[in-house]
Every structure is written in C-alpha cells, then in structure tokens.
N, C-alpha and C. Protein backbone atom coordinates (compact mmCIF):
# COMPACT_ATOMS: atom_id res chain seq x y z
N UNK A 1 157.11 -64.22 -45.35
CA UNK A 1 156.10 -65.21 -45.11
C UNK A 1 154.80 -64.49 -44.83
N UNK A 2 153.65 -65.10 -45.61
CA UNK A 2 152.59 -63.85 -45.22
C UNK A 2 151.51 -65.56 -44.47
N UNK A 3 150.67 -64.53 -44.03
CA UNK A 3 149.50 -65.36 -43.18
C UNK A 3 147.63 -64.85 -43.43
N UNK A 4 147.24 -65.91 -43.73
CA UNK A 4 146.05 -66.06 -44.59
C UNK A 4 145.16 -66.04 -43.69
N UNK A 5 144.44 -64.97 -42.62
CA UNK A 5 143.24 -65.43 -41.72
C UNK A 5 142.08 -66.22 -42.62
N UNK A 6 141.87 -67.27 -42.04
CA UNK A 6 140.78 -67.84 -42.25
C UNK A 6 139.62 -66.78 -42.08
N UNK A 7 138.26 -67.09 -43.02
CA UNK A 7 137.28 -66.31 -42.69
C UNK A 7 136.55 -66.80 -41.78
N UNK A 8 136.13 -65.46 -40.59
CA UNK A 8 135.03 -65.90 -39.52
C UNK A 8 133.60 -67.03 -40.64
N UNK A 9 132.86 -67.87 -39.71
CA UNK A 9 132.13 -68.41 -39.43
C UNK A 9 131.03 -67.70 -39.60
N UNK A 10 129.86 -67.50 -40.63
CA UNK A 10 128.36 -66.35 -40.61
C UNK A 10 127.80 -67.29 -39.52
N UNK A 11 126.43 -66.35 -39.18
CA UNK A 11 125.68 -67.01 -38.30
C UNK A 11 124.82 -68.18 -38.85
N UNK A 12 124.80 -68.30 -40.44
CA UNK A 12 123.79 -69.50 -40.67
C UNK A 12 124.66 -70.96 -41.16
N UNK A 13 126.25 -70.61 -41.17
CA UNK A 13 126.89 -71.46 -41.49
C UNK A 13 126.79 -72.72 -40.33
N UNK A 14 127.32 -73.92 -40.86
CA UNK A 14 127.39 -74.77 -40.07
C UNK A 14 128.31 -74.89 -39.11
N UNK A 15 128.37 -75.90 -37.59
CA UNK A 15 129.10 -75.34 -36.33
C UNK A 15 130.71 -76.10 -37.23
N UNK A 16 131.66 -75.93 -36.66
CA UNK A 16 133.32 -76.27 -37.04
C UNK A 16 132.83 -77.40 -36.34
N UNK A 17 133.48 -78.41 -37.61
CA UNK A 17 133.75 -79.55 -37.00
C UNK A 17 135.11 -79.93 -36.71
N UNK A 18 135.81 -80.76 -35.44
CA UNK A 18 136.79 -81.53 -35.28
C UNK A 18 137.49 -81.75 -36.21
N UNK A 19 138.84 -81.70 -36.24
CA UNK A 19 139.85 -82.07 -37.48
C UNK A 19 139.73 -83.89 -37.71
N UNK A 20 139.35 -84.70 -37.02
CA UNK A 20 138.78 -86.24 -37.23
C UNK A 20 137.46 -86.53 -37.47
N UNK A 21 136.46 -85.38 -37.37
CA UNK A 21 135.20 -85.34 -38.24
C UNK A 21 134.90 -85.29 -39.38
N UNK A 22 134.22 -85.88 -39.96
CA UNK A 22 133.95 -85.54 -41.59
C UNK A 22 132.56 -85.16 -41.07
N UNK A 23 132.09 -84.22 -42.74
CA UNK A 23 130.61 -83.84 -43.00
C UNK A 23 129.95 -84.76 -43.72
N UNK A 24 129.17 -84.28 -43.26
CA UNK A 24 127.44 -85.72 -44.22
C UNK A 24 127.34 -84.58 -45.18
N UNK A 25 127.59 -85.68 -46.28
CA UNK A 25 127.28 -85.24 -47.45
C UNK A 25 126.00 -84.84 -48.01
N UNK A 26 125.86 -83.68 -49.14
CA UNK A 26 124.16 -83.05 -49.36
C UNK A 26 123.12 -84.42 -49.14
N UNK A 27 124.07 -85.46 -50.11
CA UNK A 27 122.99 -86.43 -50.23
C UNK A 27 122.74 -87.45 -48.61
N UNK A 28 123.44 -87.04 -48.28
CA UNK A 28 123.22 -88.15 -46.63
C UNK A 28 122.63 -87.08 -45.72
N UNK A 29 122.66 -85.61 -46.01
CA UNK A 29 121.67 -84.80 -45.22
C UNK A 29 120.40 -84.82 -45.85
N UNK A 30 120.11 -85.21 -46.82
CA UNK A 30 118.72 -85.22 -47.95
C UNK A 30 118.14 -86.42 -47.16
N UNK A 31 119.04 -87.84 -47.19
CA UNK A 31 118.33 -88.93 -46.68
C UNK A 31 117.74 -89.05 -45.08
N UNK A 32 118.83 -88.32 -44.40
CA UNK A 32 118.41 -88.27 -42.90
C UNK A 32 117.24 -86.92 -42.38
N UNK A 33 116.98 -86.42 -43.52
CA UNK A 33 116.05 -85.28 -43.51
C UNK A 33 114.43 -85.67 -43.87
N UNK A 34 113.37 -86.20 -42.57
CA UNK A 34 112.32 -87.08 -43.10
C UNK A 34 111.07 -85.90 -43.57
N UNK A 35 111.34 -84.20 -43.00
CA UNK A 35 110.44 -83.25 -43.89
C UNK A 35 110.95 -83.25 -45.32
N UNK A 36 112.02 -83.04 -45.64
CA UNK A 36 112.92 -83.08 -46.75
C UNK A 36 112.32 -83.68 -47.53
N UNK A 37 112.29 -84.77 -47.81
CA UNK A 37 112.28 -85.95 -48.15
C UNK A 37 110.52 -85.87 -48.62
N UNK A 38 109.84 -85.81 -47.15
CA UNK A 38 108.00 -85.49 -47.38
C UNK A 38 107.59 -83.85 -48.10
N UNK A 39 108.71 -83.22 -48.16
CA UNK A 39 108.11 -82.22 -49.40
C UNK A 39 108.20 -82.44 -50.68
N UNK A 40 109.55 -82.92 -50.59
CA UNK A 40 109.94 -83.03 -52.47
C UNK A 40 109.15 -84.26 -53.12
N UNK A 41 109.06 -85.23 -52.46
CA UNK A 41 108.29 -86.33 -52.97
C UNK A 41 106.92 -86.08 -52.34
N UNK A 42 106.41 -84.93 -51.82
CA UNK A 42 104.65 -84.74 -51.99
C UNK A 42 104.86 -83.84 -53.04
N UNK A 43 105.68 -83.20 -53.13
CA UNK A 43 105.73 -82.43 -54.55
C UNK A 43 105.29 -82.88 -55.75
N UNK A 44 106.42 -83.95 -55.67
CA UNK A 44 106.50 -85.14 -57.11
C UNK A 44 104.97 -85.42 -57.51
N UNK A 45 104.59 -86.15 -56.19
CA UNK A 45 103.09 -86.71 -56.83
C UNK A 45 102.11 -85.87 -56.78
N UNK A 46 102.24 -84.55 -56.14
CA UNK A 46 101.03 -83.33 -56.77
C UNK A 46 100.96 -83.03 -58.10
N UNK A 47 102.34 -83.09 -58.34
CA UNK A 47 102.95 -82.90 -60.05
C UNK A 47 102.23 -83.89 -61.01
N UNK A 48 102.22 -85.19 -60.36
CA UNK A 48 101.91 -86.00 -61.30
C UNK A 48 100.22 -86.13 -61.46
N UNK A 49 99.39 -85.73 -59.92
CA UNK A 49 98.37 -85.68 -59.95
C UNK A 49 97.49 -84.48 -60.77
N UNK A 50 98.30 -83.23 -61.01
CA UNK A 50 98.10 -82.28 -61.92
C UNK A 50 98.40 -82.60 -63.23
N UNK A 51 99.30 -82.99 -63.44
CA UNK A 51 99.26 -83.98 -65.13
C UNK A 51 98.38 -84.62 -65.31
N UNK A 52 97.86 -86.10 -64.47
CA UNK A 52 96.79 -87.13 -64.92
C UNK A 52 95.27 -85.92 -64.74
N UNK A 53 95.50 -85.06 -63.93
CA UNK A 53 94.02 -84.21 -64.03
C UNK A 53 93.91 -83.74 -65.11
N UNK A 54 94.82 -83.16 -65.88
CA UNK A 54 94.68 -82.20 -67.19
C UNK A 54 94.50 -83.46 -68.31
N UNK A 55 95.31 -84.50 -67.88
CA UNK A 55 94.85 -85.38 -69.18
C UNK A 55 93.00 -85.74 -69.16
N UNK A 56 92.90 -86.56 -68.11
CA UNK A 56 91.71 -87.09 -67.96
C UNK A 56 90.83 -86.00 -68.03
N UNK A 57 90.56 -84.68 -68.49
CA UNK A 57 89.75 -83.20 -68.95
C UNK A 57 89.84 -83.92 -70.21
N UNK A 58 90.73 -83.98 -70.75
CA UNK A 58 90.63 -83.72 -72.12
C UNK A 58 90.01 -85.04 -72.72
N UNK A 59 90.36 -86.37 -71.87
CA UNK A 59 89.75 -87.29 -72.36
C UNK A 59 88.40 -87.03 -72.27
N UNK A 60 87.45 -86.20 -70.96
CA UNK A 60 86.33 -86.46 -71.06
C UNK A 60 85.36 -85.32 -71.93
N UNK A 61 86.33 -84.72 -72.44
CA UNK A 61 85.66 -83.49 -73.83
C UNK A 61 85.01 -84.75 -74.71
N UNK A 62 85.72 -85.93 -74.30
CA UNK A 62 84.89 -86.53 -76.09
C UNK A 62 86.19 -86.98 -77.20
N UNK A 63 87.43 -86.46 -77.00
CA UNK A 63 88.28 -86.20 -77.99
C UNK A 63 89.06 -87.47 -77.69
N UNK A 64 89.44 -87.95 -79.23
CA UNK A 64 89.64 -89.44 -79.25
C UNK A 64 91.03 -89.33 -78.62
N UNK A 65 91.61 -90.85 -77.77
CA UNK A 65 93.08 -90.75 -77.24
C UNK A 65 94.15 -90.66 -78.17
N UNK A 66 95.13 -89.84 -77.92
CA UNK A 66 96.26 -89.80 -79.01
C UNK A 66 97.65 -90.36 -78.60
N UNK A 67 98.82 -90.10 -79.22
CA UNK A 67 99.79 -90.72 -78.28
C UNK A 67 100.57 -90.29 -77.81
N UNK A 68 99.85 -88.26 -77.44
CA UNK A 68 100.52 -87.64 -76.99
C UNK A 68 99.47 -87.84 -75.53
N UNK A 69 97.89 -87.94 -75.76
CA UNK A 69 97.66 -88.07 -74.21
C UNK A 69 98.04 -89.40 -73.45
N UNK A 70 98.55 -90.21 -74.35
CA UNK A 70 99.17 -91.75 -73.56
C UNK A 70 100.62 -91.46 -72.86
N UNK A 71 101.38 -90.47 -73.46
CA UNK A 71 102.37 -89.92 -72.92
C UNK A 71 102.36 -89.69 -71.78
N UNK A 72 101.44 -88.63 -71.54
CA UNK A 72 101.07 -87.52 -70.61
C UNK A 72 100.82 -88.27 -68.87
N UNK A 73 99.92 -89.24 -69.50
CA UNK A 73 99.17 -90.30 -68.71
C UNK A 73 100.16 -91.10 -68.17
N UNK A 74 101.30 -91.75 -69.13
CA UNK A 74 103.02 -92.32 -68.74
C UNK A 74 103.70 -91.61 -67.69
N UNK A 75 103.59 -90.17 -67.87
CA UNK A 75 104.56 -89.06 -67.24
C UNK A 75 104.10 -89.11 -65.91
N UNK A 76 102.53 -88.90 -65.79
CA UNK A 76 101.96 -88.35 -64.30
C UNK A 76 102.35 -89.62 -64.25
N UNK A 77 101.91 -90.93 -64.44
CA UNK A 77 102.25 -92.11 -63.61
C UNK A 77 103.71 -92.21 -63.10
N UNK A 78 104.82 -91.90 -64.01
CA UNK A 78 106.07 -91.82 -63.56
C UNK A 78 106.59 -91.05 -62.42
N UNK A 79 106.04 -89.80 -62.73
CA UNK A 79 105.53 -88.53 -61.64
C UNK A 79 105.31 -89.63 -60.19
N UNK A 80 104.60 -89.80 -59.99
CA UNK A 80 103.39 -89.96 -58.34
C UNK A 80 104.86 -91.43 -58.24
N UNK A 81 104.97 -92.11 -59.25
CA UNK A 81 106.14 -93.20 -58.57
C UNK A 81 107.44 -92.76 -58.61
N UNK A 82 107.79 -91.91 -58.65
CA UNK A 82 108.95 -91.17 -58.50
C UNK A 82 108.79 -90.31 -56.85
N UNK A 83 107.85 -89.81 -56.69
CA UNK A 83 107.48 -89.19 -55.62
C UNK A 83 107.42 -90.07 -54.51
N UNK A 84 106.89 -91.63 -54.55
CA UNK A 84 106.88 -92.52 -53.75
C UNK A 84 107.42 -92.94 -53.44
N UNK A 85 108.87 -93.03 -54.30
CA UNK A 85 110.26 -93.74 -53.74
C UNK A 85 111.27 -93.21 -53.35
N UNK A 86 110.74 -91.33 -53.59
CA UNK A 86 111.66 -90.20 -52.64
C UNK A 86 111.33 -90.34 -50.78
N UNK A 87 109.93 -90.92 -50.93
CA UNK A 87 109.70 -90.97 -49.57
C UNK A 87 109.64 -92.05 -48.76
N UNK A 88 110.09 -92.98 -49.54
CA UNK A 88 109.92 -95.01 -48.82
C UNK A 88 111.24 -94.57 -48.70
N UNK A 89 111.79 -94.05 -50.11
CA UNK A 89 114.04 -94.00 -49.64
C UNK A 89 114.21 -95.50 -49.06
N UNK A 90 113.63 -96.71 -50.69
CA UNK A 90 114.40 -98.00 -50.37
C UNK A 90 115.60 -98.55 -50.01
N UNK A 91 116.56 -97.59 -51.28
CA UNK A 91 117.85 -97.45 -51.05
C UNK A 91 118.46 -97.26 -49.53
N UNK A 92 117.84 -96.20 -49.32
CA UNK A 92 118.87 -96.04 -47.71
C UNK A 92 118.78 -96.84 -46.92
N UNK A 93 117.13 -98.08 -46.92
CA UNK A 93 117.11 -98.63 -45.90
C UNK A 93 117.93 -99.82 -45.83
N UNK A 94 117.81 -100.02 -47.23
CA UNK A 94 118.55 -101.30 -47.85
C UNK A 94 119.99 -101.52 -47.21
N UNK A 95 120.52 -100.49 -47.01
CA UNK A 95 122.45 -100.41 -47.15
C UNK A 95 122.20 -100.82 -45.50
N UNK A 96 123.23 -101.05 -45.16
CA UNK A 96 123.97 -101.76 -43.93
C UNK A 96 124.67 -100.20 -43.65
N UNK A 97 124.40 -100.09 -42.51
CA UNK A 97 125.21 -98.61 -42.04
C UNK A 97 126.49 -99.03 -41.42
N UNK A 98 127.95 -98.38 -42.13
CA UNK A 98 129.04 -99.14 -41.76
C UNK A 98 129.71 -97.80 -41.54
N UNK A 99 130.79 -98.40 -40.84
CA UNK A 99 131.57 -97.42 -39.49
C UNK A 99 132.90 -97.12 -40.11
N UNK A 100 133.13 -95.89 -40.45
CA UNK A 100 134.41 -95.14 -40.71
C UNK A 100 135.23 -95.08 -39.45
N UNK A 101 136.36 -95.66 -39.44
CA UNK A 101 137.24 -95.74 -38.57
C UNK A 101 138.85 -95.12 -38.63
C-alpha cells in the first residue's frame, strides 16, 4: 500500500477550505470583485474610445465614409457598451441569491 503526501500549500495559494465548503467559482470571484470588474470594463470603453478616435481622424481628412469606417464606428460603439455592462453586472443583480444547503 503506498501513500500519496498531498502537496504543501505555496504562500500565494488560497487558505484550505472545510471539507463542507465549496469555492466561488472564477466567475463568482470576477462578479464579487468591484476593482475587477472597474478595470476590465474601463478597459473595454478606452478601447472603444480609441477606435471611434481613429475613425472620426479619418472622417475629418475629408475622405468620403466607407463601410469599413461604419464598421469601425459599430465596433467602438459595441466596445464602450460592452464595457458598461461589465460594470452595471445586470445579470448578477438580477438573480435572487439562493442558499446551498
């Protein structure tokens, strides 16, 4: 019969939880994380605000709209509302928080 030590615990790992504990999942540490949450979605809409900047240059060269800068103009907009709803996080508020028993 042989015996398998478990590996020690690093110092940046997380503390042992209780054998009747569960872990919060990436995505339920993402939602309860409100810097988290205010980087990636200020990210988003810097992203998108750097897209609509590079478009609106080119519109004001003079150069007629095409339907690659209507794209572009689609994207950043998608961009900045994508970024907005990483950080309202409708979804999470929406759900009813229910009790594992």
């Amino acid at each position: 019969m042989s015996t398998v030590a478990e590996p020690a615990p690093t110092a940046g790992s997380a503390a042992v939880s209780s054998p009747g504990e569960r872990d919060p999942s990436p995505r339920e540490r993402f939602q309860s994380c409100w810097s988290c949450r205010l980087l990636s979605g200020g990210g988003l809409i810097a992203g998108g605000l750097y897209v609509f900047r590079a478009a609106k240059s080119v519109m004001r060269t003079g150069a007629p709209p095409t339907i690659g800068l209507a794209m572009q103009l689609t994207f950043a907009a998608s961009l900045g509302a994508w970024g907005i709803v990483v950080i309202a996080d409708p979804v999470g508020k929406a759900q009813k928080s229910s009790t594992d028993e």
